[in-house]
PDB file of N, CA and C in Angstrom:
ATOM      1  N   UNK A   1     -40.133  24.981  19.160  1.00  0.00           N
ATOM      2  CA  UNK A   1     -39.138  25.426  18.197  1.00  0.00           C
ATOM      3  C   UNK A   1     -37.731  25.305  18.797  1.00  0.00           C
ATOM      4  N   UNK A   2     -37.282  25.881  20.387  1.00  0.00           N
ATOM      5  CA  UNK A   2     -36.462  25.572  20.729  1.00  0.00           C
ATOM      6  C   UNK A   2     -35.633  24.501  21.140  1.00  0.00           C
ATOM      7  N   UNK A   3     -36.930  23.369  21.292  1.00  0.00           N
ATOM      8  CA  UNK A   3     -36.617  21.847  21.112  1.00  0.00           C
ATOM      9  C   UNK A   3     -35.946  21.349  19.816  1.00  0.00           C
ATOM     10  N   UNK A   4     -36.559  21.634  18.926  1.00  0.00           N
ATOM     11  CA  UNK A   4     -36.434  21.437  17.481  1.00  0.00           C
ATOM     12  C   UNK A   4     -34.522  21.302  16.846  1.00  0.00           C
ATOM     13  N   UNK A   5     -34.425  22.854  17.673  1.00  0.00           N
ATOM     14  CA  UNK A   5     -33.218  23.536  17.285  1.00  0.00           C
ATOM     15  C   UNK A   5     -31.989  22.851  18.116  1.00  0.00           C
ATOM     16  N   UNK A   6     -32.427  22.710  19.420  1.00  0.00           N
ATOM     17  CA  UNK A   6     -31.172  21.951  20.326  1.00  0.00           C
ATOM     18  C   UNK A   6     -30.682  20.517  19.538  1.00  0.00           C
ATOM     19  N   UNK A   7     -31.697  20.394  19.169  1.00  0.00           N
ATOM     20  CA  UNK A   7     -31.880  18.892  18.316  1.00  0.00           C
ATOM     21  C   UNK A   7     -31.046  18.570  17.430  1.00  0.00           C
ATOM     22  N   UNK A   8     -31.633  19.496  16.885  1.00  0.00           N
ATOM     23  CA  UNK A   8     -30.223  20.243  15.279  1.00  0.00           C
ATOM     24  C   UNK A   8     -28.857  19.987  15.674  1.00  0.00           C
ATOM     25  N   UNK A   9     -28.361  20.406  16.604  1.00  0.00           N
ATOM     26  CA  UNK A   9     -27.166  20.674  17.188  1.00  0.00           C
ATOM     27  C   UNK A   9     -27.082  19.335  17.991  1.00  0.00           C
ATOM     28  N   UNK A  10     -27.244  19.348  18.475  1.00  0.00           N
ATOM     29  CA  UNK A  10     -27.062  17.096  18.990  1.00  0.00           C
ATOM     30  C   UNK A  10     -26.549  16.475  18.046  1.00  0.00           C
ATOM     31  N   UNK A  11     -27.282  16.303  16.522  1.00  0.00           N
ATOM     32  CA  UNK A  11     -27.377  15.549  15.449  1.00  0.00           C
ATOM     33  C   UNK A  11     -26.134  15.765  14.943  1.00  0.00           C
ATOM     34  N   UNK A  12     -25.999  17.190  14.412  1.00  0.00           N
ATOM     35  CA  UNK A  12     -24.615  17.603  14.032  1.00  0.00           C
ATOM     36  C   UNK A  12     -23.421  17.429  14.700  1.00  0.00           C
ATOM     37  N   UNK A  13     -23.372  17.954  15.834  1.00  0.00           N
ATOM     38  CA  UNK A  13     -21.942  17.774  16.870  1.00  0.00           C
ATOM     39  C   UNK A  13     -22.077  15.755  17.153  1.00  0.00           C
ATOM     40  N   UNK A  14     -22.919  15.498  17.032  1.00  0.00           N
ATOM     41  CA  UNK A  14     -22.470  13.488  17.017  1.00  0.00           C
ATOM     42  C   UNK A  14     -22.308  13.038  15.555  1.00  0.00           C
ATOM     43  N   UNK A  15     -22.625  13.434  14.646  1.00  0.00           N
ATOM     44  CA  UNK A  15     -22.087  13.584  13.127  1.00  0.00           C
ATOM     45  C   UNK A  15     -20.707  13.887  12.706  1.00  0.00           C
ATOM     46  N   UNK A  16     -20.244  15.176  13.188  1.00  0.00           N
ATOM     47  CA  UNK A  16     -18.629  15.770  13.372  1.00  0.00           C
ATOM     48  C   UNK A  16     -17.994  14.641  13.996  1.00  0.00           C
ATOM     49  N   UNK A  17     -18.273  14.345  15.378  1.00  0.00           N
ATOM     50  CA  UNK A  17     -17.770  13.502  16.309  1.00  0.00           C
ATOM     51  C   UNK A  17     -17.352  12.146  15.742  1.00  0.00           C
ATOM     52  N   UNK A  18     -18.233  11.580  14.928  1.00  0.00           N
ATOM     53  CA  UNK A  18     -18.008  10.179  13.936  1.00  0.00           C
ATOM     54  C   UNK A  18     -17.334  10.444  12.897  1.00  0.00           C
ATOM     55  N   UNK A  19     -17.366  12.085  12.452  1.00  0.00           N
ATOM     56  CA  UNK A  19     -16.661  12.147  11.354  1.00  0.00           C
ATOM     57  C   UNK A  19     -14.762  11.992  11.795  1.00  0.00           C
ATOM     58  N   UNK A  20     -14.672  12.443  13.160  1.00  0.00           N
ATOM     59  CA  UNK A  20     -13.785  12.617  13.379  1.00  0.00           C
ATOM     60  C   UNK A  20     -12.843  11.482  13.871  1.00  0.00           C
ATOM     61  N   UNK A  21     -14.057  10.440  14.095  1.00  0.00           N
ATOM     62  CA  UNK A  21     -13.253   9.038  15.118  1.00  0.00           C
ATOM     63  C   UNK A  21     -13.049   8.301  13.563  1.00  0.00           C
ATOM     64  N   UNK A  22     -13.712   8.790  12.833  1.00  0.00           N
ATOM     65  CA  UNK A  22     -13.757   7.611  11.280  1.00  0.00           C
ATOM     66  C   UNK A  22     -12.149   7.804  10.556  1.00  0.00           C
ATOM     67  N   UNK A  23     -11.908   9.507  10.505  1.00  0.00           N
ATOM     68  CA  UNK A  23     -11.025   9.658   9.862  1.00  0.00           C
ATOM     69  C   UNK A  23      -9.329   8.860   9.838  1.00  0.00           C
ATOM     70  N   UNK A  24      -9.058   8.749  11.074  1.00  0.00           N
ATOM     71  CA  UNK A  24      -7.618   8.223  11.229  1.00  0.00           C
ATOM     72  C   UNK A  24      -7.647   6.629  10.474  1.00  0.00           C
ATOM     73  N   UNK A  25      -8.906   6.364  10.743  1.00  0.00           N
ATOM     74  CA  UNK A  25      -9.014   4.929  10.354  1.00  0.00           C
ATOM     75  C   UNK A  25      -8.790   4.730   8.571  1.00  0.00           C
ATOM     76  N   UNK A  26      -9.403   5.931   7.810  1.00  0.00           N
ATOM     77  CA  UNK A  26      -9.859   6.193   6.235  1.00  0.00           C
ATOM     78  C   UNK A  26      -8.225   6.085   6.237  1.00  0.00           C
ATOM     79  N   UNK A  27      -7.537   7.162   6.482  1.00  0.00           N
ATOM     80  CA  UNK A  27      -6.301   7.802   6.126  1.00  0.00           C
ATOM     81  C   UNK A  27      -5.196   7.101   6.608  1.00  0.00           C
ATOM     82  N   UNK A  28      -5.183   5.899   7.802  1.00  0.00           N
ATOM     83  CA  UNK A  28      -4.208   4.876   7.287  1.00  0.00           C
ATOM     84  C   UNK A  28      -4.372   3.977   6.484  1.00  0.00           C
ATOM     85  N   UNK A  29      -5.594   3.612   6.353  1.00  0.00           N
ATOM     86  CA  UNK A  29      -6.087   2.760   5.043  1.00  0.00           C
ATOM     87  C   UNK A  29      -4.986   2.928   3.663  1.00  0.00           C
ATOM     88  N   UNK A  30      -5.524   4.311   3.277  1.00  0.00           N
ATOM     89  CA  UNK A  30      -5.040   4.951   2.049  1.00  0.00           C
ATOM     90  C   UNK A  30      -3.583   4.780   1.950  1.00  0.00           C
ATOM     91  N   UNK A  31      -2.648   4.575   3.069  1.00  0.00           N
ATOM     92  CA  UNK A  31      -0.913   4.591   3.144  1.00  0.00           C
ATOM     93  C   UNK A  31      -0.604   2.804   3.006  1.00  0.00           C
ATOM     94  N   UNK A  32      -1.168   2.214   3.433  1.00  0.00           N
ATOM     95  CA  UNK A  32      -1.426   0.404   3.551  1.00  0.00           C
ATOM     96  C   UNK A  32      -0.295  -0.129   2.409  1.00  0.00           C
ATOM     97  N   UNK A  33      -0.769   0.234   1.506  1.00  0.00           N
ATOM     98  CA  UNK A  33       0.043  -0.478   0.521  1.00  0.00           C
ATOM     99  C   UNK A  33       0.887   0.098  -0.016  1.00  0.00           C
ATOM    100  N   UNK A  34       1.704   0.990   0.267  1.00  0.00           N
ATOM    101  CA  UNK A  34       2.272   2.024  -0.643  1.00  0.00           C
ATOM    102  C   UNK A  34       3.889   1.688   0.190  1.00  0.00           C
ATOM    103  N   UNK A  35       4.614   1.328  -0.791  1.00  0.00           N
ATOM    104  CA  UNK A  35       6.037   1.935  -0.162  1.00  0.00           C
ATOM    105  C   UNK A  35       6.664   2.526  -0.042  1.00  0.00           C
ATOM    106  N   UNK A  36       7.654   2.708   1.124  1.00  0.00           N
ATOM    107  CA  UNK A  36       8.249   3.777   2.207  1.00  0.00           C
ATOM    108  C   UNK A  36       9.723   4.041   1.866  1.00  0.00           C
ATOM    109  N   UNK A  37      10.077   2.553   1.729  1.00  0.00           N
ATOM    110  CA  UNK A  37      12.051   2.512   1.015  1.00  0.00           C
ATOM    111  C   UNK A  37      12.270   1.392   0.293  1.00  0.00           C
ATOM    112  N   UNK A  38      12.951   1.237  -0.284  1.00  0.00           N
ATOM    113  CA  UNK A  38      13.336   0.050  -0.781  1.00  0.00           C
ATOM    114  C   UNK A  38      14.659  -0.714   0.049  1.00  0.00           C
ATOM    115  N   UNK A  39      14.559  -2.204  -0.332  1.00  0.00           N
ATOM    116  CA  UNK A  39      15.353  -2.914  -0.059  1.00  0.00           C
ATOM    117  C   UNK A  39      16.707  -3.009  -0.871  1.00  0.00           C
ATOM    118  N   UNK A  40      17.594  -3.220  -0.483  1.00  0.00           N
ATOM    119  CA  UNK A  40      19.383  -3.088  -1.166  1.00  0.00           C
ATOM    120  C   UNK A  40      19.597  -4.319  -1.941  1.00  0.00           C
ATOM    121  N   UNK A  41      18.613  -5.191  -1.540  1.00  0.00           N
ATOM    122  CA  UNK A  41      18.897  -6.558  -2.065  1.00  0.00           C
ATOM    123  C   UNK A  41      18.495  -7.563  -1.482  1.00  0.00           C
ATOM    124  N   UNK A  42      18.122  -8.788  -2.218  1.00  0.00           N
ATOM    125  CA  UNK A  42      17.703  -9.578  -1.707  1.00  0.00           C
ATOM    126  C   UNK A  42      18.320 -11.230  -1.866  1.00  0.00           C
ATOM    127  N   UNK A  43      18.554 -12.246  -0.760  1.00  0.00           N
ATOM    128  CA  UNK A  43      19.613 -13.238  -1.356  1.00  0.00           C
ATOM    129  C   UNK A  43      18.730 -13.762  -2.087  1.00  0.00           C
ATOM    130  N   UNK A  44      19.246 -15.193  -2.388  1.00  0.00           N
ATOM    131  CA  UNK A  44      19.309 -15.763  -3.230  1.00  0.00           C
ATOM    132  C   UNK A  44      17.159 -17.385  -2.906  1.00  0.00           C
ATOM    133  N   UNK A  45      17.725 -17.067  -1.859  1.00  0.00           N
ATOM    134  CA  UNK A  45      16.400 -18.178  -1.072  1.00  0.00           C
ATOM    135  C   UNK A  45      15.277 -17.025  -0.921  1.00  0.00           C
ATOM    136  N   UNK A  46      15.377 -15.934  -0.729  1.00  0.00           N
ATOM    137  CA  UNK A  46      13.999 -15.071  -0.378  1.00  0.00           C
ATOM    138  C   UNK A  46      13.864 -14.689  -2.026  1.00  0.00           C
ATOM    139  N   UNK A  47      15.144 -14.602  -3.093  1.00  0.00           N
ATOM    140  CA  UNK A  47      14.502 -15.047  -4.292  1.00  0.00           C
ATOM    141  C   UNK A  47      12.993 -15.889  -4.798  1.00  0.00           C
ATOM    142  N   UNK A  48      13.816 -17.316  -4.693  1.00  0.00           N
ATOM    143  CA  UNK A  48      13.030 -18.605  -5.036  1.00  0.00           C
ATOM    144  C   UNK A  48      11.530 -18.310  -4.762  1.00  0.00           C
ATOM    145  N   UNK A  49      11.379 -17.181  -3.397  1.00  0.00           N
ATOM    146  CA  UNK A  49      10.084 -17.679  -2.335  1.00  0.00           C
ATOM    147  C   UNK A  49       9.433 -16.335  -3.267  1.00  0.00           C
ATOM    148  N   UNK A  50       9.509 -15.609  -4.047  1.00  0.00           N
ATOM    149  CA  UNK A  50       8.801 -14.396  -4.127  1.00  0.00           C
ATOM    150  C   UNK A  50       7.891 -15.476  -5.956  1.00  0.00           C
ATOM    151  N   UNK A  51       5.992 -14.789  -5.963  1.00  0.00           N
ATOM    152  CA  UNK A  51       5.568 -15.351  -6.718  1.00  0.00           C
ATOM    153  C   UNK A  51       4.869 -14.197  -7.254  1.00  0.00           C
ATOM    154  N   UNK A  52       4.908 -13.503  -7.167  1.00  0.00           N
ATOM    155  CA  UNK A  52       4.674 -11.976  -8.168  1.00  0.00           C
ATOM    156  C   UNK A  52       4.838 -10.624  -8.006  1.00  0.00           C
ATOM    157  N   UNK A  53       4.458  -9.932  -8.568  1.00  0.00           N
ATOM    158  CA  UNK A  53       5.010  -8.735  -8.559  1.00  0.00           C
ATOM    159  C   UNK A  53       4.000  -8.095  -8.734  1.00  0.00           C
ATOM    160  N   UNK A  54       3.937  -6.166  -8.365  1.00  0.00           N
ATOM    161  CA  UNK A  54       2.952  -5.349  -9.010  1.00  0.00           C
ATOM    162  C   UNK A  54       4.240  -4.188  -9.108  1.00  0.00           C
ATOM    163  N   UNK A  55       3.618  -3.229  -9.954  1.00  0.00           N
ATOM    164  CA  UNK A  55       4.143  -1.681 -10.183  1.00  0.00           C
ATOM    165  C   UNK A  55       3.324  -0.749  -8.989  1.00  0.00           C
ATOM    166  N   UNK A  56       4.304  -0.302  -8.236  1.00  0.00           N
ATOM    167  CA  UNK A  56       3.559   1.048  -7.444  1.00  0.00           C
ATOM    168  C   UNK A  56       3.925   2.241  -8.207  1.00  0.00           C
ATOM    169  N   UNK A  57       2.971   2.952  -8.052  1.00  0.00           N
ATOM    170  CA  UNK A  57       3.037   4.331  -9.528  1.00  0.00           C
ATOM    171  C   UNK A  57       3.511   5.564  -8.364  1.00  0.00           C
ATOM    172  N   UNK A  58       3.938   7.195  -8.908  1.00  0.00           N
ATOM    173  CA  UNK A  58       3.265   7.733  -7.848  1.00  0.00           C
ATOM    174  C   UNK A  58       2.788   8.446  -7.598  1.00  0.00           C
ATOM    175  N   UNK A  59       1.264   7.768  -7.481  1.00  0.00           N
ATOM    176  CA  UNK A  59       0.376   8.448  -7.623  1.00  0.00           C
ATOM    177  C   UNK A  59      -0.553   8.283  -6.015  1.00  0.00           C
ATOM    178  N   UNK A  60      -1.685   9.547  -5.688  1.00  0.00           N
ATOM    179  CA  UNK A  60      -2.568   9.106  -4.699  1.00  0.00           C
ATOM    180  C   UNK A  60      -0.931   9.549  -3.515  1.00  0.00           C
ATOM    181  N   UNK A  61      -1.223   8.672  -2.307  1.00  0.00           N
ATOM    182  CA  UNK A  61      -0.207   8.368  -1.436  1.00  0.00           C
ATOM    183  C   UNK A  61       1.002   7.864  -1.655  1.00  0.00           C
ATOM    184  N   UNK A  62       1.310   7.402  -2.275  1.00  0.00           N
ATOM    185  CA  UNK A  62       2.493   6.544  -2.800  1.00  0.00           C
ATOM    186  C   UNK A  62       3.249   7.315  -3.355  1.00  0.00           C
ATOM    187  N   UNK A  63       4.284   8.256  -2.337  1.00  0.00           N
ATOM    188  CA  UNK A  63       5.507   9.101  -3.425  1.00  0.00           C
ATOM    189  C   UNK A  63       6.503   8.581  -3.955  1.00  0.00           C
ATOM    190  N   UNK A  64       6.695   7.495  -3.961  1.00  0.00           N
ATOM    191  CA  UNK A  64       8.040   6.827  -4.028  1.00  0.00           C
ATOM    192  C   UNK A  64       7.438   5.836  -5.789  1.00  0.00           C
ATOM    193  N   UNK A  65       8.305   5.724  -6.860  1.00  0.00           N
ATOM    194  CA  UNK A  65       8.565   4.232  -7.678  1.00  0.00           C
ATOM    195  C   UNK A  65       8.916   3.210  -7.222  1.00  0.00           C
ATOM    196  N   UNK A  66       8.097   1.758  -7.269  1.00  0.00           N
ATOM    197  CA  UNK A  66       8.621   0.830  -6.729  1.00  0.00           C
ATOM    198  C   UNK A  66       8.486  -0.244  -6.965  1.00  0.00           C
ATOM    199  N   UNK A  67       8.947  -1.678  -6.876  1.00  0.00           N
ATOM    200  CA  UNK A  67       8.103  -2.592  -7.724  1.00  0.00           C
ATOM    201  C   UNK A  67       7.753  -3.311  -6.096  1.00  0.00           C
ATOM    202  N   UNK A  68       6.805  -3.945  -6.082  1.00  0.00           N
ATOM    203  CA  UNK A  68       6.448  -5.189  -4.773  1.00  0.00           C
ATOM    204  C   UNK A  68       6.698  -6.199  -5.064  1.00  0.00           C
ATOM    205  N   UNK A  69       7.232  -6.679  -4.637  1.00  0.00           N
ATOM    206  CA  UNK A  69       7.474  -8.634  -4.753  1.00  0.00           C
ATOM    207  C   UNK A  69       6.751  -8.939  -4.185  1.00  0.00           C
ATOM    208  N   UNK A  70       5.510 -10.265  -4.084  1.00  0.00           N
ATOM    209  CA  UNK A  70       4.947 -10.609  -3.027  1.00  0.00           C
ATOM    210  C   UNK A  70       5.706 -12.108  -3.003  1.00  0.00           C
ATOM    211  N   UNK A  71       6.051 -12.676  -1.718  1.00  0.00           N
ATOM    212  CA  UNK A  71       6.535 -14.000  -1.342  1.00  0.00           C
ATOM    213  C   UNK A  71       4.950 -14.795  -1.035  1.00  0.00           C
ATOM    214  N   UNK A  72       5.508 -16.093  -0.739  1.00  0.00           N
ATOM    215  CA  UNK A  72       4.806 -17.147  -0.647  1.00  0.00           C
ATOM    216  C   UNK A  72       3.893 -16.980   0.709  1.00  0.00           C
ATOM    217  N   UNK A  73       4.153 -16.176   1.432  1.00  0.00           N
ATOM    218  CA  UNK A  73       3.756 -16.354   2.631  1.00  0.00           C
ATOM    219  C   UNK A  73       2.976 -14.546   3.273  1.00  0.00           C
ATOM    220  N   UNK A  74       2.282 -14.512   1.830  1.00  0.00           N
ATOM    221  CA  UNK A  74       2.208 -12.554   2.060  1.00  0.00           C
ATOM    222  C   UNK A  74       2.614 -11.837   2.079  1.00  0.00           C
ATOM    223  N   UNK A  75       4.243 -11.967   2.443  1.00  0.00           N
ATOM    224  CA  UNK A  75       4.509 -11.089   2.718  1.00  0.00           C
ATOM    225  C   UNK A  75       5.458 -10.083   1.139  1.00  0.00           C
ATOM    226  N   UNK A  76       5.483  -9.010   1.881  1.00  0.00           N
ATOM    227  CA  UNK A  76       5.938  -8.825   0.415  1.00  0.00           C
ATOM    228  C   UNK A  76       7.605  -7.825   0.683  1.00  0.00           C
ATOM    229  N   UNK A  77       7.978  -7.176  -0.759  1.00  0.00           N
ATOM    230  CA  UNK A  77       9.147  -6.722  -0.398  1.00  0.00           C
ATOM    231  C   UNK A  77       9.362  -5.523  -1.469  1.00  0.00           C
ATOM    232  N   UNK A  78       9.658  -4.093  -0.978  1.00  0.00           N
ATOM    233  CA  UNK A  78       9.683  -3.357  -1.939  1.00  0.00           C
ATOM    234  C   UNK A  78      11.455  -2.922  -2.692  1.00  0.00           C
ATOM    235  N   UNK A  79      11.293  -2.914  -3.682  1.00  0.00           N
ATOM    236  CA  UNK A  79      12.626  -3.066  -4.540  1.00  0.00           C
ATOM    237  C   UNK A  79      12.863  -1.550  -5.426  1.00  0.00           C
ATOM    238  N   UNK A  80      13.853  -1.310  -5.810  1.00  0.00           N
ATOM    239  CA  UNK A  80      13.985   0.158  -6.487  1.00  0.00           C
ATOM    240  C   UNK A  80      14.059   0.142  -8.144  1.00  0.00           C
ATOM    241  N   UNK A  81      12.805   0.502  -8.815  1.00  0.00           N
ATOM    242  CA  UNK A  81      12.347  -0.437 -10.280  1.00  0.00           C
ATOM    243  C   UNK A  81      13.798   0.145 -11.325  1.00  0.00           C
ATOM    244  N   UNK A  82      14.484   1.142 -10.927  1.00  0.00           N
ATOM    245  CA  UNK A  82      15.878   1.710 -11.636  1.00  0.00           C
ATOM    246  C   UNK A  82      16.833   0.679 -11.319  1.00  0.00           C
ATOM    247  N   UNK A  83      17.142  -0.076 -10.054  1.00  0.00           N
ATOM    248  CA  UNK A  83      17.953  -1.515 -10.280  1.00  0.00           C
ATOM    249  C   UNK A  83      17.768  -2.669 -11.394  1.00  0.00           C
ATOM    250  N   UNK A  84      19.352  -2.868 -11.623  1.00  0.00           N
ATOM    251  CA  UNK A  84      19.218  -3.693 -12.129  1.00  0.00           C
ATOM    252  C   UNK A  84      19.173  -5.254 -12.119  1.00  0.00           C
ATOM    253  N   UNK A  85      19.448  -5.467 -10.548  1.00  0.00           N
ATOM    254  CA  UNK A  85      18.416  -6.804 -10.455  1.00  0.00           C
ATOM    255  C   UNK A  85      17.317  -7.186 -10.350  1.00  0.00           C
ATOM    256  N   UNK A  86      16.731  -5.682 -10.118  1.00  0.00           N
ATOM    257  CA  UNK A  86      15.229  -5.819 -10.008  1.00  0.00           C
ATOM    258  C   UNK A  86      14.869  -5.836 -11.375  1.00  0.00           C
ATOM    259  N   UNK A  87      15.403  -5.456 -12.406  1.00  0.00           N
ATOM    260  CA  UNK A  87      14.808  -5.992 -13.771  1.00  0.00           C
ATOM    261  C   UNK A  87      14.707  -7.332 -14.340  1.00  0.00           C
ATOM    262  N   UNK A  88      16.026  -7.635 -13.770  1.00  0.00           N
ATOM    263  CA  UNK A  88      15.757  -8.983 -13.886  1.00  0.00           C
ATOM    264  C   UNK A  88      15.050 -10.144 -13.439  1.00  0.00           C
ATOM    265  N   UNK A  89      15.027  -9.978 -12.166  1.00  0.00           N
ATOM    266  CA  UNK A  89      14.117 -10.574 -11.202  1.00  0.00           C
ATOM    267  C   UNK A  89      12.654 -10.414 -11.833  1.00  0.00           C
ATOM    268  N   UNK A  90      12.183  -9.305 -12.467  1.00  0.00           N
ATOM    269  CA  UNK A  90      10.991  -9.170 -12.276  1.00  0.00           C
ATOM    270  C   UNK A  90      10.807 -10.013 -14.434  1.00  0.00           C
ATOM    271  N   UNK A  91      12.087  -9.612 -15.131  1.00  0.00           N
ATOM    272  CA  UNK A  91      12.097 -10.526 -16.234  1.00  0.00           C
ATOM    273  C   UNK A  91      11.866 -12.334 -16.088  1.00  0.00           C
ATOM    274  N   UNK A  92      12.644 -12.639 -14.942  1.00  0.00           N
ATOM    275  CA  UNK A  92      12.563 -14.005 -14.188  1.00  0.00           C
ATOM    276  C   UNK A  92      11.314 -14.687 -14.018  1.00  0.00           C
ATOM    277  N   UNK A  93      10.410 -13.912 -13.009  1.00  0.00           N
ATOM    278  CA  UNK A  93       9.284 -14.182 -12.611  1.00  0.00           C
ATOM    279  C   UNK A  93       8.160 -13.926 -14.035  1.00  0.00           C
ATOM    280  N   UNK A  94       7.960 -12.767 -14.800  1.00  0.00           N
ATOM    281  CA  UNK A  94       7.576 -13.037 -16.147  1.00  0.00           C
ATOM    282  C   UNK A  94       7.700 -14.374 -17.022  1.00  0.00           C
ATOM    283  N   UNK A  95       8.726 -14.794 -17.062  1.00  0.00           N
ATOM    284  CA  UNK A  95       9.148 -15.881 -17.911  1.00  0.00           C
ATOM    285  C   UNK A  95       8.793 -17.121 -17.111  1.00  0.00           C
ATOM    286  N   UNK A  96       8.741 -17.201 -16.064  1.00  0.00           N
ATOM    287  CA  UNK A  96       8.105 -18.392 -15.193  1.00  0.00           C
ATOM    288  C   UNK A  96       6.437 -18.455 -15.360  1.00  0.00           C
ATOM    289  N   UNK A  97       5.545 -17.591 -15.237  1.00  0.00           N
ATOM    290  CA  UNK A  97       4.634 -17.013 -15.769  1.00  0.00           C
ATOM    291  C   UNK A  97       4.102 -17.940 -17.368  1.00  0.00           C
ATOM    292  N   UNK A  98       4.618 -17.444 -18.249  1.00  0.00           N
ATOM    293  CA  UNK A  98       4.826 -17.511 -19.606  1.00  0.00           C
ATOM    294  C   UNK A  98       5.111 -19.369 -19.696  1.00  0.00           C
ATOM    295  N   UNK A  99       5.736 -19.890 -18.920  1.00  0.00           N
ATOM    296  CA  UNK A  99       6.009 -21.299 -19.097  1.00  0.00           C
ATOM    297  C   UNK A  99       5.227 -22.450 -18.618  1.00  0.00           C
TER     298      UNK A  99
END
């Protein structure tokens, strides 16, 4: 019985232990895509290079409104969706879309 029971306690405390090495990994996951600040602006050539867009809500992790540009090359760029070049920009890329 006292075998039984040490046992118990092995299982559990290396259970906790994984729960605990797993977590940091879950919980930067969850921040990954979410943006932090926006950009002031963007010229005119990192324009051309951007090929879509998403809405960040804010919801989950994501405290901030924002729109993402993604460029040609992954990478992406977060913009402040109350600007007004970012309306346009993101009217721009719609209408390219559409054509």
């Amino acid at each position: 019985m006292e075998m039984q029971h040490s046992a118990m306690k092995f299982q559990i405390l290396f259970f906790l232990l994984l729960l605990s090495f797993m977590y940091p990994s879950v919980a930067q996951g969850s921040y990954e895509n979410c943006c932090l600040k926006y950009i002031t602006g963007a010229r005119k050539s990192v324009r051309k290079n951007i090929v879509s867009y998403r809405v960040q809500e804010t919801d989950g992790g994501c405290n901030i409104p924002a729109i993402v540009f993604k460029l040609k090359r992954s990478k992406t760029l977060c913009a402040d969706p109350r600007q007004t070049w970012v309306q346009h920009l993101m009217q721009k890329i719609d209408d390219r879309k559409t054509t």
